[in-house]
N, C-alpha and C. Protein backbone atom coordinates (compact mmCIF):
# COMPACT_ATOMS: atom_id res chain seq x y z
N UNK A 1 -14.74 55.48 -23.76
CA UNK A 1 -15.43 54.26 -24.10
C UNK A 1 -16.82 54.58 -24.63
N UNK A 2 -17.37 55.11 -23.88
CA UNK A 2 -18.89 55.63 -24.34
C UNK A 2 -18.95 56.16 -25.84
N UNK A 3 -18.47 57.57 -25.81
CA UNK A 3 -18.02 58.01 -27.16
C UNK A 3 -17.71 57.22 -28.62
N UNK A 4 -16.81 56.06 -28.28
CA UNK A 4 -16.44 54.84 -28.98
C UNK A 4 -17.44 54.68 -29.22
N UNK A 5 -18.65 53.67 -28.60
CA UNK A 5 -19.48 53.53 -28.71
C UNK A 5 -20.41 53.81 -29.63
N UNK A 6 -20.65 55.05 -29.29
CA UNK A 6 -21.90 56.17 -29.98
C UNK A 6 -21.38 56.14 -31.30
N UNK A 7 -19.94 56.54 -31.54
CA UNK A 7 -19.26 56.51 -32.90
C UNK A 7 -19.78 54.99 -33.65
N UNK A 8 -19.21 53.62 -33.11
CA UNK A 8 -19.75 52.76 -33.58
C UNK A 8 -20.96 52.43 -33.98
N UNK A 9 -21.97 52.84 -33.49
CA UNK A 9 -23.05 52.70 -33.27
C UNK A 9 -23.99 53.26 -34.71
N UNK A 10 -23.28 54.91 -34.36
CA UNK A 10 -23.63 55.35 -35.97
C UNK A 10 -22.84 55.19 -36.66
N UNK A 11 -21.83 54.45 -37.37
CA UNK A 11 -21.38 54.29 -38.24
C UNK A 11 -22.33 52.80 -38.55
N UNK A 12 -22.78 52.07 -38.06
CA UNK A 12 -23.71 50.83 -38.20
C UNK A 12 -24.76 51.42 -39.67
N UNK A 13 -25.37 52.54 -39.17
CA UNK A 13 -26.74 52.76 -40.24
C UNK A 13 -27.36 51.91 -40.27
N UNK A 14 -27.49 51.10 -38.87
CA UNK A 14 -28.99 50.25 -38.73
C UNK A 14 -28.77 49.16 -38.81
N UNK A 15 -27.62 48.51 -39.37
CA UNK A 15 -27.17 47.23 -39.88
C UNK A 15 -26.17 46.65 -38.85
N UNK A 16 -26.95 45.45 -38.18
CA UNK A 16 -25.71 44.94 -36.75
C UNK A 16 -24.56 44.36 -37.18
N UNK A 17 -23.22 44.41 -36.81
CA UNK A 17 -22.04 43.60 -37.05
C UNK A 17 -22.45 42.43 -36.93
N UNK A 18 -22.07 41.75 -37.68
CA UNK A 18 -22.09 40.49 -37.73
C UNK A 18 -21.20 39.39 -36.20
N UNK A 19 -19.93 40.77 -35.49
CA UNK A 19 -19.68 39.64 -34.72
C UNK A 19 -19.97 40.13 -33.30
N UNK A 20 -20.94 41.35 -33.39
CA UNK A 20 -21.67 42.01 -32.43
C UNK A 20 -20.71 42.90 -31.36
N UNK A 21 -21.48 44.13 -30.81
CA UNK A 21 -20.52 44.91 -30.40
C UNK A 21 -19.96 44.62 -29.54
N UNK A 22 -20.54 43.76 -28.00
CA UNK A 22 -19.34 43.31 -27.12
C UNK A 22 -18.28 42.21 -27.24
N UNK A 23 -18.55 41.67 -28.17
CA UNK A 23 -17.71 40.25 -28.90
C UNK A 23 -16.17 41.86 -29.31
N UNK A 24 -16.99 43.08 -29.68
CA UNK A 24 -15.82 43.60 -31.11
C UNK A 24 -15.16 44.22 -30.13
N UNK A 25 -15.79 44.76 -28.88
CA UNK A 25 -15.45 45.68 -27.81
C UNK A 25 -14.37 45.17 -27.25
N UNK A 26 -14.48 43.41 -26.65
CA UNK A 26 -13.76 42.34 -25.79
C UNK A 26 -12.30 42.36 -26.91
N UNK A 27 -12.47 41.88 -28.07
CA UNK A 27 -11.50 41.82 -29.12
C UNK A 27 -10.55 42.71 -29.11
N UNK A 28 -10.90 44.09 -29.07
CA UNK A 28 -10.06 45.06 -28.79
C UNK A 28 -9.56 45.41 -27.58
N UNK A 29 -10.30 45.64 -26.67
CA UNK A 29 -9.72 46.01 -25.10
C UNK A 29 -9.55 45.16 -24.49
N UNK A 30 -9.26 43.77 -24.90
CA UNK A 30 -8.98 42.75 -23.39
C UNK A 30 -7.63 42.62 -23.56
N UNK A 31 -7.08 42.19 -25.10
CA UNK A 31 -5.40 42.15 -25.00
C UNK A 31 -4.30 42.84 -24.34
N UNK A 32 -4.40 44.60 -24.89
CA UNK A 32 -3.78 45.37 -24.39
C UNK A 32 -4.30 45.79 -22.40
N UNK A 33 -5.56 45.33 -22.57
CA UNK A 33 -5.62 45.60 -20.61
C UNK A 33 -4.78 44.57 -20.06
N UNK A 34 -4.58 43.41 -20.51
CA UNK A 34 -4.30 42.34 -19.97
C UNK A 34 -2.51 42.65 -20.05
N UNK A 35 -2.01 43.11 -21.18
CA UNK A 35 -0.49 43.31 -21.52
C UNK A 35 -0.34 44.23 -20.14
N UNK A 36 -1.25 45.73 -19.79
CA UNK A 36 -0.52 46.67 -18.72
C UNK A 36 -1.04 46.41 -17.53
N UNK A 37 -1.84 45.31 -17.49
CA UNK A 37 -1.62 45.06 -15.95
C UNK A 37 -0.28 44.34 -15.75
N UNK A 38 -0.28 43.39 -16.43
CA UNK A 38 0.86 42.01 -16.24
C UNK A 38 2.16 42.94 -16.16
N UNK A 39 2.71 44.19 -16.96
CA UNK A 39 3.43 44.95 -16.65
C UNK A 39 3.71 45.72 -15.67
N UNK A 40 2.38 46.41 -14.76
CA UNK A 40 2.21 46.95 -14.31
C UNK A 40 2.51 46.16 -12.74
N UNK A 41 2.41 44.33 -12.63
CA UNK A 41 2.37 43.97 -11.83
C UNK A 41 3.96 42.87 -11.51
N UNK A 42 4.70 43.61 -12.95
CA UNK A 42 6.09 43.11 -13.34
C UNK A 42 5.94 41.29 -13.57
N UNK A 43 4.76 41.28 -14.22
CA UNK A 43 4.83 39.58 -14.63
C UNK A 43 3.98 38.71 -13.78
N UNK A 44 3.27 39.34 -12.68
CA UNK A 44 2.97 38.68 -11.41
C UNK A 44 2.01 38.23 -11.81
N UNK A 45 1.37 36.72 -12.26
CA UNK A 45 0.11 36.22 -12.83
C UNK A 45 -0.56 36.87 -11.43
N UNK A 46 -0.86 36.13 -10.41
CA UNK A 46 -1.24 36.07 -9.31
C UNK A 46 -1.91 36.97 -9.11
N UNK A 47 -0.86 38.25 -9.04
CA UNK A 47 -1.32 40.07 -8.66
C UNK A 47 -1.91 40.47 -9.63
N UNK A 48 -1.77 40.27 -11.06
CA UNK A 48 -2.88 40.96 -12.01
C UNK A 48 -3.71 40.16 -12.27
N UNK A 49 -4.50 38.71 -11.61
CA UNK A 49 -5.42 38.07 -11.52
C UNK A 49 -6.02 38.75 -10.38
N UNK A 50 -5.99 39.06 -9.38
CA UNK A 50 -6.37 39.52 -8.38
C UNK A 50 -6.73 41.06 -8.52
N UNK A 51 -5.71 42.07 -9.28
CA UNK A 51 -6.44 43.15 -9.81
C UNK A 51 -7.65 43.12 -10.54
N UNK A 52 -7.18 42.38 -11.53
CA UNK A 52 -8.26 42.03 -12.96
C UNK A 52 -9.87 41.78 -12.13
N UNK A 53 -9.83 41.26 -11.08
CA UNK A 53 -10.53 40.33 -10.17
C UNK A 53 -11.34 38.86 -10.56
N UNK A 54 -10.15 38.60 -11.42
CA UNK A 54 -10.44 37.10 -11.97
C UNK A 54 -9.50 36.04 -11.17
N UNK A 55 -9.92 34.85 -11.67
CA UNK A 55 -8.97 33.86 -10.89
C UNK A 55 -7.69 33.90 -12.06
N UNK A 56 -6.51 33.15 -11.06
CA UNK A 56 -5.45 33.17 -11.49
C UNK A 56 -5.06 32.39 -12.85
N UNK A 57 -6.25 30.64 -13.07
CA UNK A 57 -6.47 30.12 -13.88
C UNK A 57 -7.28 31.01 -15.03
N UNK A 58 -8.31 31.58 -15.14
CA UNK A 58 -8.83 32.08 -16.45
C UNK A 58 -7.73 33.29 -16.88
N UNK A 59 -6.90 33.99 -16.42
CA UNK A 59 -5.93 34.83 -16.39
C UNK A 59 -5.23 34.06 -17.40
N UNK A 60 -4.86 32.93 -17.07
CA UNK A 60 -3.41 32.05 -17.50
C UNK A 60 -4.02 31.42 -19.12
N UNK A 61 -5.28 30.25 -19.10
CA UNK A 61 -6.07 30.95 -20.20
C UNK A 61 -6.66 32.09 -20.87
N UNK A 62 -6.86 32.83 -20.62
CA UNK A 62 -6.82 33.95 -21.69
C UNK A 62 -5.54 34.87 -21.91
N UNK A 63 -4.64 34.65 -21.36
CA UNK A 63 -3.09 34.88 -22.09
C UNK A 63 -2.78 34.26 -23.09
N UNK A 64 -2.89 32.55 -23.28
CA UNK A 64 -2.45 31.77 -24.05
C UNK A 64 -3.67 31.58 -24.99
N UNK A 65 -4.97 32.21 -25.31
CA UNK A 65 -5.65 32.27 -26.30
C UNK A 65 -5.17 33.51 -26.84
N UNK A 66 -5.06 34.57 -25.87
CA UNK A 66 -4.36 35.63 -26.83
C UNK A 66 -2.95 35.79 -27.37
N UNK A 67 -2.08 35.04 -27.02
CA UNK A 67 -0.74 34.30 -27.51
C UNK A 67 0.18 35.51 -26.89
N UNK A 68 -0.33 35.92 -25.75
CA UNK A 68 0.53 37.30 -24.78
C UNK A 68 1.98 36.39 -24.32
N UNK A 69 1.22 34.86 -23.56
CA UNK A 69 2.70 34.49 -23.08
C UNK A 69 2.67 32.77 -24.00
């Protein structure tokens, strides 16, 4: 992650993204974390809300913004 980072960072040359780096960071790593827990917990909203350590409701919304289920 860090590394990522640093890479992004200088590839910028000074000039900020327009949709900023934790907006670009969230974009990329929340879908697929969200796909291997829910796998990992064989579908269990509940148990990968409770891993995640979110509630079971923002879990269930941000599946269906990311169109997972």
């Amino acid at each position: 992650m860090a590394s990522s980072a640093r890479r992004y960072l200088a590839d910028l040359n000074g000039t900020p993204c327009r949709e900023g780096l934790y907006a670009r960071l969230l974009r990329e790593i929340e879908a697929p974390l969200l796909r291997e827990v829910l796998a990992w917990s064989d579908g269990n909203q509940s148990r990968a809300a409770e891993v995640l350590g979110i509630h079971r409701a923002t879990l269930r919304k941000k599946l269906r913004e990311l169109g997972i289920v």
